[in-house]
C-alpha atoms as a PDB file:
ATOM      1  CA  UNK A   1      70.277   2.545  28.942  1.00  0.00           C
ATOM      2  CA  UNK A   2      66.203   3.235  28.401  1.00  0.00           C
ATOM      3  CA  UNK A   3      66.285   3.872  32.253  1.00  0.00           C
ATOM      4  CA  UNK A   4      69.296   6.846  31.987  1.00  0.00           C
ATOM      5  CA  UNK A   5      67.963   8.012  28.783  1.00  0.00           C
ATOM      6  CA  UNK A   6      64.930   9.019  30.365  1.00  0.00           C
ATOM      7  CA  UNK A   7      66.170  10.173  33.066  1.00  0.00           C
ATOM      8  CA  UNK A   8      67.953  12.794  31.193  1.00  0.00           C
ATOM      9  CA  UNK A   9      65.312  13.485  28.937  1.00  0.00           C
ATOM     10  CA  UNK A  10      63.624  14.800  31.863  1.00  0.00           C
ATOM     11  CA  UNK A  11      65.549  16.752  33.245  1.00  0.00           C
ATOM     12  CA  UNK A  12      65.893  20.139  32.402  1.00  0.00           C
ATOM     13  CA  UNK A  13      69.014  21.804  29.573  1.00  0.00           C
ATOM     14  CA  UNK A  14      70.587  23.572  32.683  1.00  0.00           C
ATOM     15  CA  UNK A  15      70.436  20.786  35.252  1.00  0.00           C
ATOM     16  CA  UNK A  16      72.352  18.575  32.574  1.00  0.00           C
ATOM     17  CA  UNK A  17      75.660  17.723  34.684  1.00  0.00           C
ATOM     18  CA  UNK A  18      79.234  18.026  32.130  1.00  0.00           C
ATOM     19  CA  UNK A  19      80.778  14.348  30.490  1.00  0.00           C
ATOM     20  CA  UNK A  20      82.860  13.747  33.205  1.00  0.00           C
ATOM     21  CA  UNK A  21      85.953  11.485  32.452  1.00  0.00           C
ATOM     22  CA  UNK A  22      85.401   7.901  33.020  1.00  0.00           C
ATOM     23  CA  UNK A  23      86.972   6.901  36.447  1.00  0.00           C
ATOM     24  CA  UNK A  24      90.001   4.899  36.958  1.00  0.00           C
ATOM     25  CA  UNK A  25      90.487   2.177  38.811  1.00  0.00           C
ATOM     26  CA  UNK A  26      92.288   3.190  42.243  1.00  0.00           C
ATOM     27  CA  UNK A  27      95.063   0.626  43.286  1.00  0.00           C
ATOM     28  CA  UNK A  28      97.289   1.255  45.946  1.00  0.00           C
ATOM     29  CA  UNK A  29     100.621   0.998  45.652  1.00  0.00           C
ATOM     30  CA  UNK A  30     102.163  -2.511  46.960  1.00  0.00           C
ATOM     31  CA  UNK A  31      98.713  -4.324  46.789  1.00  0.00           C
ATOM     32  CA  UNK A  32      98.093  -7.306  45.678  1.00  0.00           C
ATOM     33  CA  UNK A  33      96.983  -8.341  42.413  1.00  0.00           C
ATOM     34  CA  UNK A  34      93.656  -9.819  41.904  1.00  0.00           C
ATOM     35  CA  UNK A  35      91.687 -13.259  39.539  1.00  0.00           C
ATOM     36  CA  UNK A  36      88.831 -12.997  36.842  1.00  0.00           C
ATOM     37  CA  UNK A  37      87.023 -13.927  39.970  1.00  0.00           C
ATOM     38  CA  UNK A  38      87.996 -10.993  42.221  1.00  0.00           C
ATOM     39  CA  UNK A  39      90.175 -13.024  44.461  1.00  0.00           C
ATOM     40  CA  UNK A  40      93.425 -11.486  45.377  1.00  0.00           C
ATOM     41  CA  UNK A  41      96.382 -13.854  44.031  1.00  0.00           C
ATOM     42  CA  UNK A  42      99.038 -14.483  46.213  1.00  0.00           C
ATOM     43  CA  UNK A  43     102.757 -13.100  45.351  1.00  0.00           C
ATOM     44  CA  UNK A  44     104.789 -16.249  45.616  1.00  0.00           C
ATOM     45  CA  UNK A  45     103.123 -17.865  42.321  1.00  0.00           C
ATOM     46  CA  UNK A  46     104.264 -18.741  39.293  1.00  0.00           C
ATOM     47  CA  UNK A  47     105.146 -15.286  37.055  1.00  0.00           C
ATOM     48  CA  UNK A  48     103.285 -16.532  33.861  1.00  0.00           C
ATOM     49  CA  UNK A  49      99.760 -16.867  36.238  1.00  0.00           C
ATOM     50  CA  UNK A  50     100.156 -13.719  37.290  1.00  0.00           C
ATOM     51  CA  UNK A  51     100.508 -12.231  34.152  1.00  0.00           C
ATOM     52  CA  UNK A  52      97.653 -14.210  32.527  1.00  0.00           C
ATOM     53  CA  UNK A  53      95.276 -12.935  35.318  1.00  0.00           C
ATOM     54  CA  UNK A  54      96.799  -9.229  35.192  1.00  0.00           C
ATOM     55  CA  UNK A  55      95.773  -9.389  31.476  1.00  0.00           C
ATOM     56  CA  UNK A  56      92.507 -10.899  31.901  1.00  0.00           C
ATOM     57  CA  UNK A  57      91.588  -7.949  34.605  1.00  0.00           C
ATOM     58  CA  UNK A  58      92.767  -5.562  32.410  1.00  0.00           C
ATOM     59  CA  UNK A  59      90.190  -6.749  29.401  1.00  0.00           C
ATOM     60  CA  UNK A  60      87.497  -7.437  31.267  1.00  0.00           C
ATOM     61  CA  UNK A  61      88.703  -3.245  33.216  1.00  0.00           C
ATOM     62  CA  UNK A  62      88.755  -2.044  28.916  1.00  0.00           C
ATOM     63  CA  UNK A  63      85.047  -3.836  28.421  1.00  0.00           C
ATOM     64  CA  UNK A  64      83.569  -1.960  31.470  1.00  0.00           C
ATOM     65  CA  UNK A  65      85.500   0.974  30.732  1.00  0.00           C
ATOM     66  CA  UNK A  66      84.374   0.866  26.602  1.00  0.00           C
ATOM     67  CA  UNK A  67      80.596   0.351  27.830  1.00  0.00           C
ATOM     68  CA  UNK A  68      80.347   3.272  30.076  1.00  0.00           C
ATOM     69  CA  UNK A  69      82.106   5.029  27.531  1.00  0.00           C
ATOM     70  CA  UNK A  70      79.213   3.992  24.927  1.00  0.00           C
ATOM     71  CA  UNK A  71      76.819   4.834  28.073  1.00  0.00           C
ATOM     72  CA  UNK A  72      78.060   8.292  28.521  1.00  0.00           C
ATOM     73  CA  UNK A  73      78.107   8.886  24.542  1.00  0.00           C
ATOM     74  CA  UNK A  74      74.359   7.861  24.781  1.00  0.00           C
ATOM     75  CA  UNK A  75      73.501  10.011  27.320  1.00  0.00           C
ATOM     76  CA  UNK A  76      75.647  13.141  25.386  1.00  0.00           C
ATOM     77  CA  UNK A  77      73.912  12.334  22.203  1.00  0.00           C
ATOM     78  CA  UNK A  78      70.474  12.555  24.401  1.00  0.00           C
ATOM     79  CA  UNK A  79      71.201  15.819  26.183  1.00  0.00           C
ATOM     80  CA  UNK A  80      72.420  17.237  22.740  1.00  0.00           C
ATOM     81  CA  UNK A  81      68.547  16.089  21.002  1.00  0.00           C
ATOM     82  CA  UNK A  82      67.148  17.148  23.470  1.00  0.00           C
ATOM     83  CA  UNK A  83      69.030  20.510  23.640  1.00  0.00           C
ATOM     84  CA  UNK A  84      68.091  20.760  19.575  1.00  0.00           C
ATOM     85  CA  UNK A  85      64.774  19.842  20.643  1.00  0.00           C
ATOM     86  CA  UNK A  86      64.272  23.105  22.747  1.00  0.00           C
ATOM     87  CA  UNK A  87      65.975  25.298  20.712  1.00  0.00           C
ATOM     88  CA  UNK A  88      63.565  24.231  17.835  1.00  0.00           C
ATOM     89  CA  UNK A  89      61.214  25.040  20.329  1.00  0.00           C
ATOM     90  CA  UNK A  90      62.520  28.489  21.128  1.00  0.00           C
ATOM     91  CA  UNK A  91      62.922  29.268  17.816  1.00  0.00           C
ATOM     92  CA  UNK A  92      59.056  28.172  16.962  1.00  0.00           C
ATOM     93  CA  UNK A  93      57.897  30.424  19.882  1.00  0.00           C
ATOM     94  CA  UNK A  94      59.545  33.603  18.880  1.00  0.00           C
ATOM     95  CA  UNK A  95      58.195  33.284  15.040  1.00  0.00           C
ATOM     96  CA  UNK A  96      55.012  32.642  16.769  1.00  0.00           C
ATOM     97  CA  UNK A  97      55.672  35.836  18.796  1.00  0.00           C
ATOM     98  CA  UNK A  98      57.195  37.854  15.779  1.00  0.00           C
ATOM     99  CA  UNK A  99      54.311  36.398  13.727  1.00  0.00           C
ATOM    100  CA  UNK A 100      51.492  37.648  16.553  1.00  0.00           C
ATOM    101  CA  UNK A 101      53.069  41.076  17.129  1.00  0.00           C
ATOM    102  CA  UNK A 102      52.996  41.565  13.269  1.00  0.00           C
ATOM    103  CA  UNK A 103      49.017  40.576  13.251  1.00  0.00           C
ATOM    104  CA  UNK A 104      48.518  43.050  16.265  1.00  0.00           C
ATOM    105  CA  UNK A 105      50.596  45.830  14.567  1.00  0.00           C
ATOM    106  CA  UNK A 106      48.746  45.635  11.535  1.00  0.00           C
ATOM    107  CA  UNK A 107      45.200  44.893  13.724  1.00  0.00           C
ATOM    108  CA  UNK A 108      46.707  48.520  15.470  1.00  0.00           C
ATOM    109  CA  UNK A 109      46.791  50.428  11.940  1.00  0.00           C
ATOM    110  CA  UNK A 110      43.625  48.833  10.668  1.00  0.00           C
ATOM    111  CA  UNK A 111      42.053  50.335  13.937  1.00  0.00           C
ATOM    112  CA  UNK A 112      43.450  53.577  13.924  1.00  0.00           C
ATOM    113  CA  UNK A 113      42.270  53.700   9.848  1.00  0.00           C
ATOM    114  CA  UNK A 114      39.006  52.772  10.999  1.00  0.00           C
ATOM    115  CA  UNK A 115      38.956  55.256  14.078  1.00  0.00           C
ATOM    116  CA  UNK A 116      40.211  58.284  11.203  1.00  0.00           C
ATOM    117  CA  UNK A 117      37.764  57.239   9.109  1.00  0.00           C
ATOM    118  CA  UNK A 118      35.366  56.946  11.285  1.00  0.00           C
ATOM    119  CA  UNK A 119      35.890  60.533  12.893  1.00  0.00           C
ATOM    120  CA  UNK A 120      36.267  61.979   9.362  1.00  0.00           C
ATOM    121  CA  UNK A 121      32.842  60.274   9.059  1.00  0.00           C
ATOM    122  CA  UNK A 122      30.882  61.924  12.086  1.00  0.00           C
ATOM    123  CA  UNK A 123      32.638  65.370  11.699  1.00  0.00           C
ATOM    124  CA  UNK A 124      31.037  65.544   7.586  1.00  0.00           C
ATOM    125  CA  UNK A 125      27.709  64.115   9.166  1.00  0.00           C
ATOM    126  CA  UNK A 126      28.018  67.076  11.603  1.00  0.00           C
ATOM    127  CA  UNK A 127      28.243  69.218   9.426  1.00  0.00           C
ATOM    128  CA  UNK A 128      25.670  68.105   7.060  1.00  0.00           C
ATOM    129  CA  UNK A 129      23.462  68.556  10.343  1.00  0.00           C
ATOM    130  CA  UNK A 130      24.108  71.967  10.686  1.00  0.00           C
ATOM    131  CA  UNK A 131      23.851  72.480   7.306  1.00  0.00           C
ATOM    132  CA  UNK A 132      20.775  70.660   7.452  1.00  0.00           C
ATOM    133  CA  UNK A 133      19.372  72.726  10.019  1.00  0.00           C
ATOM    134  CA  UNK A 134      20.341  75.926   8.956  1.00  0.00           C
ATOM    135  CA  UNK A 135      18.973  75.078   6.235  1.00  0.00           C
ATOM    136  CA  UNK A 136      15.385  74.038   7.980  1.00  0.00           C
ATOM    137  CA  UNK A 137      15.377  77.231   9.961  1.00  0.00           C
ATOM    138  CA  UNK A 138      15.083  79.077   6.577  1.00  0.00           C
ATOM    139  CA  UNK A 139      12.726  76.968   5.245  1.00  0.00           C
ATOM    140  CA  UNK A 140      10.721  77.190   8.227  1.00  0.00           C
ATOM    141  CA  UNK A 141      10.854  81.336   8.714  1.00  0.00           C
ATOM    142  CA  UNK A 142       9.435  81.141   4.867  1.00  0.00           C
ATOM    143  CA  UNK A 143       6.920  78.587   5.339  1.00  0.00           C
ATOM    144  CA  UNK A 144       5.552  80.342   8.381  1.00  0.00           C
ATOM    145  CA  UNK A 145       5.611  83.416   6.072  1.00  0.00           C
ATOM    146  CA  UNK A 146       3.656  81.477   3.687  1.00  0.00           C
ATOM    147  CA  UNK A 147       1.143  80.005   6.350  1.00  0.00           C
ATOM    148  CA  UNK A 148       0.183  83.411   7.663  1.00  0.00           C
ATOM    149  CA  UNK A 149      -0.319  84.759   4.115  1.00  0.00           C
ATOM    150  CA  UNK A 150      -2.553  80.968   3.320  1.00  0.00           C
ATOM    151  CA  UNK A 151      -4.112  82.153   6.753  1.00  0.00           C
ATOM    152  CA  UNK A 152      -5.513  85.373   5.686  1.00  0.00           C
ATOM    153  CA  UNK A 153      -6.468  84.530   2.424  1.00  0.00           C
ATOM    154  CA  UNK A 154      -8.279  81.299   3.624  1.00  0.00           C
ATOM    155  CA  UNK A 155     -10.315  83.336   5.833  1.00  0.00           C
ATOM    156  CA  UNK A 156     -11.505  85.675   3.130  1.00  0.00           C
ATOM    157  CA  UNK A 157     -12.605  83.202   0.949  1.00  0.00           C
ATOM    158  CA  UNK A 158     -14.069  80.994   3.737  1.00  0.00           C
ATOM    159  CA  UNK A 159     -16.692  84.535   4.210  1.00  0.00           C
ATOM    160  CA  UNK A 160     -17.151  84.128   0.465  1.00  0.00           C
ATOM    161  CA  UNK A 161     -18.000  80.784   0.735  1.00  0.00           C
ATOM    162  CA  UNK A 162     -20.408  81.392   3.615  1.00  0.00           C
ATOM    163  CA  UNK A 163     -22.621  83.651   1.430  1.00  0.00           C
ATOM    164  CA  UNK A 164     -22.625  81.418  -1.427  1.00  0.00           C
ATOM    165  CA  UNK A 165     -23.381  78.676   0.998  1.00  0.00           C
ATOM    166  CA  UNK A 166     -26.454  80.567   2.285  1.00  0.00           C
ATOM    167  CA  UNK A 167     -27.572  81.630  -0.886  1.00  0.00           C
ATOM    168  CA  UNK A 168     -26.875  77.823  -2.540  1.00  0.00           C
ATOM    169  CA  UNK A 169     -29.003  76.428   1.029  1.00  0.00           C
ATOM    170  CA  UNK A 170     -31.865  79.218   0.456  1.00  0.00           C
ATOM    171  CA  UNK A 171     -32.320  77.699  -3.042  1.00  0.00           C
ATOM    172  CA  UNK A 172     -31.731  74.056  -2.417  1.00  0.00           C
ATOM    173  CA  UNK A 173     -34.690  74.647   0.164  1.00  0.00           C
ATOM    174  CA  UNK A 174     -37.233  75.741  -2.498  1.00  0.00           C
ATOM    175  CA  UNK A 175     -36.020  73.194  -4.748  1.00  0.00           C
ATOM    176  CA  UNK A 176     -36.856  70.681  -1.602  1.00  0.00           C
ATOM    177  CA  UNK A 177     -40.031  71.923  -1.321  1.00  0.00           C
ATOM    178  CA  UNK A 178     -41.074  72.013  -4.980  1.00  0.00           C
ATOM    179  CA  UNK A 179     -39.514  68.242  -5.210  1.00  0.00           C
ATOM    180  CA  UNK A 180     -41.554  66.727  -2.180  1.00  0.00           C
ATOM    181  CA  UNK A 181     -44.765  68.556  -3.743  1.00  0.00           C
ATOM    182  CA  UNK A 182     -43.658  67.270  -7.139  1.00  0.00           C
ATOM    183  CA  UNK A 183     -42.967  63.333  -5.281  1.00  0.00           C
ATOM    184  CA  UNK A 184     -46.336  63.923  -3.684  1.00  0.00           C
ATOM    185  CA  UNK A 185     -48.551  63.917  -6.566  1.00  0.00           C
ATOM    186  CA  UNK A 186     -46.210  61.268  -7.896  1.00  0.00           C
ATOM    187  CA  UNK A 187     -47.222  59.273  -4.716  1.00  0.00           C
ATOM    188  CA  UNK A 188     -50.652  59.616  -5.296  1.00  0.00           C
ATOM    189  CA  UNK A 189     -50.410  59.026  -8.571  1.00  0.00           C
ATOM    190  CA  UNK A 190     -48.903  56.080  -8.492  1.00  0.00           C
ATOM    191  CA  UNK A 191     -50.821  54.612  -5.549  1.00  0.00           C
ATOM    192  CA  UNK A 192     -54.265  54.632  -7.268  1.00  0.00           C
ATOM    193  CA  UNK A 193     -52.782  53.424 -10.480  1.00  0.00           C
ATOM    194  CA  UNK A 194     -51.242  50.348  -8.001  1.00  0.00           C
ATOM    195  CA  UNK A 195     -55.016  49.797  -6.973  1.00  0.00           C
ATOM    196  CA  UNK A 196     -56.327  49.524  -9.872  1.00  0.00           C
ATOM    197  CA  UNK A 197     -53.318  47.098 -10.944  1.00  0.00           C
ATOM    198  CA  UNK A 198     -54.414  45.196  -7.460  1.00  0.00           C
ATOM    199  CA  UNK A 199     -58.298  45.514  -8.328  1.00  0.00           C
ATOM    200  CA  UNK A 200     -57.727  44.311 -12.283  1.00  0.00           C
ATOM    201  CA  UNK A 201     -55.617  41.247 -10.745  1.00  0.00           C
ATOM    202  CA  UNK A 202     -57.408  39.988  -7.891  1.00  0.00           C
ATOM    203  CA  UNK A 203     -60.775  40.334 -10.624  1.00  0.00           C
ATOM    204  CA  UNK A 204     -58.277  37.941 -13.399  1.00  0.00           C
ATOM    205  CA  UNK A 205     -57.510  35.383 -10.349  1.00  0.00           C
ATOM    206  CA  UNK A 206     -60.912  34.964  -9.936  1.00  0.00           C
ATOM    207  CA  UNK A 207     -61.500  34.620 -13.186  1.00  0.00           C
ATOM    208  CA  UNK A 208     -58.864  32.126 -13.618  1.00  0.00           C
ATOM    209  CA  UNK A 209     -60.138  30.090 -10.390  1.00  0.00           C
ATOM    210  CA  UNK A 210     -64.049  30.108 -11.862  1.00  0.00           C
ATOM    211  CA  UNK A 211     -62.091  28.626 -15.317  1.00  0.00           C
ATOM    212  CA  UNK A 212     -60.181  26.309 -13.706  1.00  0.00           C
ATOM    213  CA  UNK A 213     -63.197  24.493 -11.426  1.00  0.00           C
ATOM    214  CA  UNK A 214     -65.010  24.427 -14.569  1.00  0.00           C
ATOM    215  CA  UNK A 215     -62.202  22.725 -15.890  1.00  0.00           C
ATOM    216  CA  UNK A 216     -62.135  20.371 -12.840  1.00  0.00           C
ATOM    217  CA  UNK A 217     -65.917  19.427 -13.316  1.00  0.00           C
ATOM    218  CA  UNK A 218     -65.805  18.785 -17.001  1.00  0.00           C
ATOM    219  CA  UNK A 219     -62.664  16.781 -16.700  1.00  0.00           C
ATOM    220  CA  UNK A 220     -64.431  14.757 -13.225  1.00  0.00           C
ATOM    221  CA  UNK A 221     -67.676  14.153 -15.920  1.00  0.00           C
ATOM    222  CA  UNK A 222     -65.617  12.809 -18.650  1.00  0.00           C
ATOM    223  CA  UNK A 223     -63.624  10.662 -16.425  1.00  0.00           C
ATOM    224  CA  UNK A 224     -66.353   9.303 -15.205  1.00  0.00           C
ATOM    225  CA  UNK A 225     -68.362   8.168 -17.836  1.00  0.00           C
ATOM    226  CA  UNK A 226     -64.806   6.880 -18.963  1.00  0.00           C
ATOM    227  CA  UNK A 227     -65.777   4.588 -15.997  1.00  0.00           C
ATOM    228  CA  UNK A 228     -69.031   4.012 -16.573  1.00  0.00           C
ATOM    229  CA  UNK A 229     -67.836   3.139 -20.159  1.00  0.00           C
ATOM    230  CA  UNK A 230     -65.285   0.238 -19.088  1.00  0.00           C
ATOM    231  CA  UNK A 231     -67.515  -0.692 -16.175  1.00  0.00           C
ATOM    232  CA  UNK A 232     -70.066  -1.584 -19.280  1.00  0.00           C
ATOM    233  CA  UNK A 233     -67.413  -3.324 -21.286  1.00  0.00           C
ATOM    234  CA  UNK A 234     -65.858  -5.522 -18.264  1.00  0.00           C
ATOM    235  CA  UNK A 235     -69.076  -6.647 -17.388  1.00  0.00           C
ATOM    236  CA  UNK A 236     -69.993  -8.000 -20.960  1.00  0.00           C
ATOM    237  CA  UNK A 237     -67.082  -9.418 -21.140  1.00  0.00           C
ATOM    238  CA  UNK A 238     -68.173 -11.119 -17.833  1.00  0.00           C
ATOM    239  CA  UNK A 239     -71.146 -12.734 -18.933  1.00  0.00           C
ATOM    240  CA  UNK A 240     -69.230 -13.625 -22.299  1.00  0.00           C
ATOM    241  CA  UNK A 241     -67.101 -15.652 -20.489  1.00  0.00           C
ATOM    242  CA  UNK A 242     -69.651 -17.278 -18.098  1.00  0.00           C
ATOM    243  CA  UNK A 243     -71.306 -18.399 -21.498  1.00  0.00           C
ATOM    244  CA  UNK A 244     -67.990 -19.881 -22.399  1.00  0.00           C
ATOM    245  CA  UNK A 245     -67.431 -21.622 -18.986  1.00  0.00           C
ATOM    246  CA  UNK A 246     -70.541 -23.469 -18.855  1.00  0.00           C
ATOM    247  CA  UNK A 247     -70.491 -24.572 -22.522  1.00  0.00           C
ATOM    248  CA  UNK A 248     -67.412 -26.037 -21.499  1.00  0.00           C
ATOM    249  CA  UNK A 249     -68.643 -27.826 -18.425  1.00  0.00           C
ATOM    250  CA  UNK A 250     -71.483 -29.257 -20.542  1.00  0.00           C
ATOM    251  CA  UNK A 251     -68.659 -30.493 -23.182  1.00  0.00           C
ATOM    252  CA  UNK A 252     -66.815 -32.115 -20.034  1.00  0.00           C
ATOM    253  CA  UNK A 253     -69.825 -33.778 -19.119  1.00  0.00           C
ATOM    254  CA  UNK A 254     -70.420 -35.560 -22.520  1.00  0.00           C
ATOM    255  CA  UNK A 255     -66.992 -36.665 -22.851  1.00  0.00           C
ATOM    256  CA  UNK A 256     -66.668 -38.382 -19.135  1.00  0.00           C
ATOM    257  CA  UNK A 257     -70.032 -39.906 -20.071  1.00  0.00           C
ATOM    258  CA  UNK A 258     -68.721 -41.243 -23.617  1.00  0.00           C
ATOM    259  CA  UNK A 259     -65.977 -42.657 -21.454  1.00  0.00           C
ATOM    260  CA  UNK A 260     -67.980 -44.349 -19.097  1.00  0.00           C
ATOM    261  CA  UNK A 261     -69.911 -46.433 -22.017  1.00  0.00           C
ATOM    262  CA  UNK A 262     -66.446 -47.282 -23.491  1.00  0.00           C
ATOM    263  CA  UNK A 263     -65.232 -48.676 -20.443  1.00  0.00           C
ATOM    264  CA  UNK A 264     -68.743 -50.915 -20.068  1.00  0.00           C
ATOM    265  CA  UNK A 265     -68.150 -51.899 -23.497  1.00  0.00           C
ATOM    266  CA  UNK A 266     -64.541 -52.904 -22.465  1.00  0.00           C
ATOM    267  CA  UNK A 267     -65.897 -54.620 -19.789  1.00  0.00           C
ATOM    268  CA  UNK A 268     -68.270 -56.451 -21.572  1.00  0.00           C
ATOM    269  CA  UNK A 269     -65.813 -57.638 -24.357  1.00  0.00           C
ATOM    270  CA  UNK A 270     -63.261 -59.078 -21.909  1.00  0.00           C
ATOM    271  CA  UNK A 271     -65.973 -61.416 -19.981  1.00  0.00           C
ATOM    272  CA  UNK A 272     -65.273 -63.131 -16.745  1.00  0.00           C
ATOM    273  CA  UNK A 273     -61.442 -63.953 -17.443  1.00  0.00           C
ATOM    274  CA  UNK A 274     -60.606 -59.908 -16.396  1.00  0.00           C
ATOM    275  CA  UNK A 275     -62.729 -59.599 -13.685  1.00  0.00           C
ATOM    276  CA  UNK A 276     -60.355 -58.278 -11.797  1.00  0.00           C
ATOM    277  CA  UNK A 277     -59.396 -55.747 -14.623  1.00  0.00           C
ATOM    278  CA  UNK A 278     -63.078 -55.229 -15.326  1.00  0.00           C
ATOM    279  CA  UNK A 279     -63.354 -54.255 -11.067  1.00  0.00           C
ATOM    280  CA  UNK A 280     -60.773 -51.836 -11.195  1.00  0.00           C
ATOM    281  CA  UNK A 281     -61.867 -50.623 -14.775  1.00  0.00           C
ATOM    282  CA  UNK A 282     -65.114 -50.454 -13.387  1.00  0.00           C
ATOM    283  CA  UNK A 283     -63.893 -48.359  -9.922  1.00  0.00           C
ATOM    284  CA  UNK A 284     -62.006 -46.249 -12.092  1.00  0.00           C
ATOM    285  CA  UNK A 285     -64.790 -45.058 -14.322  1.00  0.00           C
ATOM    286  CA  UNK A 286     -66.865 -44.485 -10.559  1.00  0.00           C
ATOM    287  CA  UNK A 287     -64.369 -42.365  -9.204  1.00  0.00           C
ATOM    288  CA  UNK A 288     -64.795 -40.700 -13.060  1.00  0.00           C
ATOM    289  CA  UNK A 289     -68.254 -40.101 -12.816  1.00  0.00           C
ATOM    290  CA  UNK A 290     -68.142 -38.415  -9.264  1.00  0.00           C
ATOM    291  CA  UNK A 291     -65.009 -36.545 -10.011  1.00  0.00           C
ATOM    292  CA  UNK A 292     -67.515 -35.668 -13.236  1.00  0.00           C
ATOM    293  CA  UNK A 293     -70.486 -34.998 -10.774  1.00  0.00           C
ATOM    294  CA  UNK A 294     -68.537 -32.691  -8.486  1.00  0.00           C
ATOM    295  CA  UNK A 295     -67.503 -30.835 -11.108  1.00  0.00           C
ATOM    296  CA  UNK A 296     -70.667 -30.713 -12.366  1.00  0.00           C
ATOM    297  CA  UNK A 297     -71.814 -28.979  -8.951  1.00  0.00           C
ATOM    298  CA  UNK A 298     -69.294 -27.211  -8.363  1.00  0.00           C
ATOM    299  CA  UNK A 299     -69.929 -25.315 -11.757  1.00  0.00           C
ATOM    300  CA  UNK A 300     -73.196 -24.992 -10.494  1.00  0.00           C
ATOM    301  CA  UNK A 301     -71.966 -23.122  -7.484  1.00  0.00           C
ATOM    302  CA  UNK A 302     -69.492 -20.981  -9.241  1.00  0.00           C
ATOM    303  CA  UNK A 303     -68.996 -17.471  -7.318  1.00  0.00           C
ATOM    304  CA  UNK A 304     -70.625 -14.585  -9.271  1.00  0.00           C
ATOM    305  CA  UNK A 305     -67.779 -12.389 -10.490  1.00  0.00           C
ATOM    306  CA  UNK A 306     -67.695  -9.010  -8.856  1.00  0.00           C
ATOM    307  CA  UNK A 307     -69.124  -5.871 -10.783  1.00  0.00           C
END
């Protein structure tokens, strides 16, 4: 059924072949009858056999018959869609056709406004031309006119202005000459009042220099007997303290002697019992007294402080 219904689908409305009646079975006259099975039945059987099988044949004949009688509706039912199908087509096509032609007709009278207004357009910008340069030629013809007249009456008073121009140059040339005589004696005025400006500064610059070494050397004299004047005081304070130091050596020197007799005392209270205390006592206060004596010298040679 797919198979046939594509088939005609295919093919095209005016090949589509007429419903044809559904064929009949052809049976000669005089021939023998036939089974479910196909097999031709003999005539000398029973009557109720045969009529059993002649009715089974003719069902099974109806069934076939009914189903290519459904297959041929199918197929009719097809060709008819199909048929609707292209006339919907058709029909679709010539509003699409009726539907362009309209566009184009009114595209057509759009145009041909255009193309009227258009001309209608260039033939007023035509004549606005000529207007235009009719117009132009006039105003030309008068402007030469005018030009000519300009012309002549430029040329007088350019002669006018000549003379005054010589006359004006005559007297801007004695004025010239008076000025430069006039900026000449200004010159030379000025110049000798610059050198004696020049002369009266170079004589306060060396007036100012002559103050200013003076300056110098008084200021170099006090500083240095500003020196001199510390120089005095450092070294007093020198020897003050060189005073100081040796009064203080001597003062070391009594004590570390006063020490020394207290440890012989010590030694002598304590006896033989703490000899061994009184020998270490005893090296003690020795290494004392030298460390005493060396200091003693070496206060002796004391560098002198610089001036």
């Amino acid at each position: 059924l797919h198979l046939a219904q594509a088939f005609w689908l295919s093919v095209a409305p005016a090949q589509l072949p007429p419903c044809a009646a559904l064929p009949k079975p052809d049976r000669p006259e005089g021939s023998h009858l036939v089974n479910t099975m196909g097999e031709p039945v003999p005539a000398g059987h029973d009557g109720g056999a045969i009529a059993g099988s002649q009715m089974q044949a003719n069902l099974t004949s109806a069934k076939e018959a009914r189903k290519r009688a459904e297959l041929d509706a199918q197929l009719l039912a097809n060709r008819i869609a199909l048929l609707k199908q292209e006339e919907e087509k058709a029909w679709k096509k010539i509003e699409e056709t009726r539907k362009r032609a309209s566009e184009i007709m009114e595209l057509r009278k759009s145009n041909e406004h255009k193309f009227a207004a258009k001309e209608n357009f260039y033939k007023a910008k035509w004549e606005s031309i000529r207007q235009a340069q009719a117009q132009n030629a006039m105003s030309r013809d008068k402007a030469r006119a005018l030009r000519d007249q300009t012309k002549q009456g430029l040329m007088e008073q350019k002669h006018v202005n000549a003379r005054c121009t010589k006359e004006q140059s005559q007297n801007l040339l004695l004025q010239k000459k008076d000025r430069e005589a006039q900026d000449r004696q200004s010159n030379s005025e000025r110049s000798a009042y610059l050198k004696a400006r020049k002369e009266d500064a170079k004589r306060r610059l060396e007036e100012d220099r002559l103050a200013q070494l003076e300056k110098f050397r008084e200021d170099y004299e006090a500083r240095t007997a500003q020196e001199e004047l510390l120089r005095a005081r450092t070294d007093a304070l020198v020897a003050k303290m060189e005073k100081e130091e040796m009064e203080l050596i001597q003062r070391l020197q009594n004590t570390q002697n006063v020490q020394a007799g207290a440890y012989e005392e010590l030694e002598a209270a304590m006896g033989h019992t703490s000899q061994q205390i009184s020998s270490s006592t005893r090296n003690f206060g020795g290494s004392a007294g030298a460390g005493s004596r060396s200091g003693g010298s070496a206060g002796g040679d004391r560098p002198q402080p610089a001036a």
